[in-house]
Protein backbone atom coordinates (compact mmCIF):
# COMPACT_ATOMS: atom_id res chain seq x y z
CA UNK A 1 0.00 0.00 0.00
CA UNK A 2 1.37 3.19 -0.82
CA UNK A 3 1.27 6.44 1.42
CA UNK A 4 0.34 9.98 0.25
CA UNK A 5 0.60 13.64 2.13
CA UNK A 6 -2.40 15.42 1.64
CA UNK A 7 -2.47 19.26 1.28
CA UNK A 8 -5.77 21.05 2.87
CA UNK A 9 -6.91 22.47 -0.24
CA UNK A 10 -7.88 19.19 -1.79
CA UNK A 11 -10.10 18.35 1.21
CA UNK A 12 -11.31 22.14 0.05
CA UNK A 13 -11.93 21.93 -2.97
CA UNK A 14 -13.90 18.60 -3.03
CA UNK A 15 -16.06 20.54 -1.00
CA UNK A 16 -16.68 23.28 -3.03
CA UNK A 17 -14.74 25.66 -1.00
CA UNK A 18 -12.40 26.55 -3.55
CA UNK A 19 -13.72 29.17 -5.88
CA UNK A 20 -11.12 30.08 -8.27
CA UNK A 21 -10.91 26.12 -9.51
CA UNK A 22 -13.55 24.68 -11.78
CA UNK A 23 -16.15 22.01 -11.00
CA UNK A 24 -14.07 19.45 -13.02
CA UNK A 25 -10.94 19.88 -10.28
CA UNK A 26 -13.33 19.51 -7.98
CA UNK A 27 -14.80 15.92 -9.30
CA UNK A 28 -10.87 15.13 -10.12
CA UNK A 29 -10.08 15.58 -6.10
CA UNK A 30 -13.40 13.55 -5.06
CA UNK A 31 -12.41 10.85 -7.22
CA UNK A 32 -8.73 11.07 -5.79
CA UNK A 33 -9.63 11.19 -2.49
CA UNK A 34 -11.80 7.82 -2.55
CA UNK A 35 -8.92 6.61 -4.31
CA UNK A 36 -6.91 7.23 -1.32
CA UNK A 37 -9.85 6.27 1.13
CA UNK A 38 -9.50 2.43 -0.67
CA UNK A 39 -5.78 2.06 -1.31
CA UNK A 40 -3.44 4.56 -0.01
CA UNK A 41 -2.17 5.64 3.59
CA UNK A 42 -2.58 8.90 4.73
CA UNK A 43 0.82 10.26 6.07
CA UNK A 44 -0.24 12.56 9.25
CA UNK A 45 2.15 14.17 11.81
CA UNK A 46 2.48 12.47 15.28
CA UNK A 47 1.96 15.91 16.71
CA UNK A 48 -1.24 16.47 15.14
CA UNK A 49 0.16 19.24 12.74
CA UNK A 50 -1.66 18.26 9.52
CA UNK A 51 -4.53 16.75 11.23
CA UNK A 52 -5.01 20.25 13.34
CA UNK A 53 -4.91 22.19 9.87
CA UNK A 54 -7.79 20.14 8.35
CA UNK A 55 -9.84 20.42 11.71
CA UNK A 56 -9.34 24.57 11.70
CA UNK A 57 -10.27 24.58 8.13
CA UNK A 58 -13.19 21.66 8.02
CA UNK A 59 -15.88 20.44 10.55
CA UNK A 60 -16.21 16.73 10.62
CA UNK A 61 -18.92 17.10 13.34
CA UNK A 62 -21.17 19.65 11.08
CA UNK A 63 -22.97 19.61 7.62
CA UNK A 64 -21.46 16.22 5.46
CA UNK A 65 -19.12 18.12 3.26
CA UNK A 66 -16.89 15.18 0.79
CA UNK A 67 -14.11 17.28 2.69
CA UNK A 68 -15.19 16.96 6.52
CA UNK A 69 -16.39 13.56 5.49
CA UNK A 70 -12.63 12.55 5.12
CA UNK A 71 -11.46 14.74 7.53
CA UNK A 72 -14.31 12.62 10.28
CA UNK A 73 -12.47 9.50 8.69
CA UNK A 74 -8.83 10.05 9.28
CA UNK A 75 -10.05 10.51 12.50
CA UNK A 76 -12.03 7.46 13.31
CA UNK A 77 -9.10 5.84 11.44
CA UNK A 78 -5.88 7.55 12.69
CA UNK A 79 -4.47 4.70 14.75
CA UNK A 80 -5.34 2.36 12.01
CA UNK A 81 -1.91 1.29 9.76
CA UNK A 82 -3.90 0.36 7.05
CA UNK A 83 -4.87 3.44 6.21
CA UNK A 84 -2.30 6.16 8.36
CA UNK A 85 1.21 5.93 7.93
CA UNK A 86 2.57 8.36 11.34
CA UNK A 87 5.33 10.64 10.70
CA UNK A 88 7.73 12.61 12.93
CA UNK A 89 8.39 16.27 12.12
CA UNK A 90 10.05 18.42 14.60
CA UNK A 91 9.15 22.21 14.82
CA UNK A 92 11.92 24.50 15.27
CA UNK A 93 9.27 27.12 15.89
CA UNK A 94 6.12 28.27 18.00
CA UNK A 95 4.12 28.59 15.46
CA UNK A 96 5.21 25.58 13.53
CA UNK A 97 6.43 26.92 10.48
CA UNK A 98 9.72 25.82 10.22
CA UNK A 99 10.94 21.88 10.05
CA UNK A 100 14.22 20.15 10.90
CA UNK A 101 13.12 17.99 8.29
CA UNK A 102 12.23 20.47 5.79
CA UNK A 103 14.82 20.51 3.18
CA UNK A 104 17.78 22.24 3.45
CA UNK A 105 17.78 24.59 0.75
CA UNK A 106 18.01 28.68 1.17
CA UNK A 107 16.39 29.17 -1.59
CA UNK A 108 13.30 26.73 -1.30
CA UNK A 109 13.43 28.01 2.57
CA UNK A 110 13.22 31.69 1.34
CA UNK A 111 10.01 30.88 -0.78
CA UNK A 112 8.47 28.62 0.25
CA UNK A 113 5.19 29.44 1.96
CA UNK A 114 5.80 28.86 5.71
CA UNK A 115 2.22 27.21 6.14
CA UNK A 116 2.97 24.59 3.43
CA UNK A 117 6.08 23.44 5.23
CA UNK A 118 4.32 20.98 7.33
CA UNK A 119 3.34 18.63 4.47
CA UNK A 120 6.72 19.16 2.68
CA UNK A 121 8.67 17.99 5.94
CA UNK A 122 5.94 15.20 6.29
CA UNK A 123 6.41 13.92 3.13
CA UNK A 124 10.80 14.06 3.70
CA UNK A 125 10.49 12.15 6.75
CA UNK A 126 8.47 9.24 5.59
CA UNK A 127 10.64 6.34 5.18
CA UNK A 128 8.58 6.15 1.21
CA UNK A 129 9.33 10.05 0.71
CA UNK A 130 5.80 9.84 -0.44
CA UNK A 131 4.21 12.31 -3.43
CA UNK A 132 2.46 15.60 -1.80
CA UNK A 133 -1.11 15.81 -2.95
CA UNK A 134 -1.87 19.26 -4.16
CA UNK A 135 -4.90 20.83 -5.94
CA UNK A 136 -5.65 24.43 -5.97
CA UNK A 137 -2.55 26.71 -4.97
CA UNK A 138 -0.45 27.41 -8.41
CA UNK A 139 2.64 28.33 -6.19
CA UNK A 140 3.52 24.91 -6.21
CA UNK A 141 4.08 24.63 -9.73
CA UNK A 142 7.16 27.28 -9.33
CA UNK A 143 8.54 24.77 -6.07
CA UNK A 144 8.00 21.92 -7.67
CA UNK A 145 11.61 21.70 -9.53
CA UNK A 146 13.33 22.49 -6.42
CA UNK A 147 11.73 20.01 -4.72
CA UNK A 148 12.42 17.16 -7.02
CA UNK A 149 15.64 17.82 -6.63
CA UNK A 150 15.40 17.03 -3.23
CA UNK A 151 13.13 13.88 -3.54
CA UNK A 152 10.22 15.39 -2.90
CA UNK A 153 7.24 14.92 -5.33
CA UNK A 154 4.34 16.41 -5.91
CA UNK A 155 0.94 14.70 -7.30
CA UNK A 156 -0.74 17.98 -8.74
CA UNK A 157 -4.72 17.62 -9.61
CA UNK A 158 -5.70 20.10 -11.96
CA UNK A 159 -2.74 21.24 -13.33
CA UNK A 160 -3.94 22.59 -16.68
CA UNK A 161 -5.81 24.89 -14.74
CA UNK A 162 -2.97 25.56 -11.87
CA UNK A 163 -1.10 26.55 -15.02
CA UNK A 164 -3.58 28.86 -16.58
CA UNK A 165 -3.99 30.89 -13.07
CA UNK A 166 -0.23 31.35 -13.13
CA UNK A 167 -0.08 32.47 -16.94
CA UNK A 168 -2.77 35.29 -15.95
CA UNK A 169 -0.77 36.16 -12.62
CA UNK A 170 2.07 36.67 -14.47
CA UNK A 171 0.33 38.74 -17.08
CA UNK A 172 -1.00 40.99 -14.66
CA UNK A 173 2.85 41.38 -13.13
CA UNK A 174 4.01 42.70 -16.68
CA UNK A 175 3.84 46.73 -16.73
């Protein structure tokens, strides 16, 4: 069985909380995330980093959203090695932004959005170095090179689009 990090806009924009992507990302990451509910692992923190991210963002104990759905899963789940793989990361701040297991890159570090980092180190200190699952935040597109080169890959849904929302940022950076 193969593990997977899961970044919080997937569980977002299965639920329709993700305006700027279309309703055919949003079918793509309900379709990957029973794929993951069947035959992956979900790679969570030991500290509760990831898991307290999806909580803040998501309420399993509210309105059945596809996203809280999952969310209500992992946790009934969590202890469950069939479908959890437990990771260590190791803040090296209070607000846990920074990783010892992040990469160490200056460039990546300068970046790199500090409330990503969590799923980045996640992913690094899995034994599998396990693909990130990303869906909505075009950003990663621009890490995604420098974080192949340190191992680290990334399993983008709707990339056409994530493209197409870069091409019009950049446009509107041009004088």
């Amino acid at each position: 069985m193969s593990a997977i990090v899961i970044d919080t806009n997937v569980l977002l924009v299965a639920d329709g909380q993700a305006p700027q992507m279309t309703s055919i990302c949003r079918e793509e990451c309900l379709r990957r995330l029973q794929r993951v509910r069947a035959t992956e692992q979900v790679v969570l923190d030991t500290r509760w980093i990831i898991l307290g991210e999806y909580h803040n963002k998501l309420s399993p104990n509210r309105s059945p959203t596809p996203g809280s759905e999952f969310l209500k899963w992992l946790l009934q789940v969590q202890a469950d090695a069939k479908h959890v793989s437990p990771v260590t990361i190791t803040p090296l701040d209070r607000g846990q932004t920074s990783f010892a297991e992040f990469p160490s890159d200056k460039a990546l570090e300068k970046e790199f959005d500090p409330a990503d980092r969590k799923f980045i180190a996640a992913a690094n200190a899995h034994p599998e170095k396990p693909p990130v699952l990303e869906s909505a935040d075009s950003k990663w597109l621009r890490w995604e090179p420098k974080l192949n080169a340190h191992g680290i890959r990334l399993e983008i849904l709707c990339r056409r689009e994530l493209e197409a929302i870069q091409k019009q940022r950049q446009k509107r950076k041009k004088p």
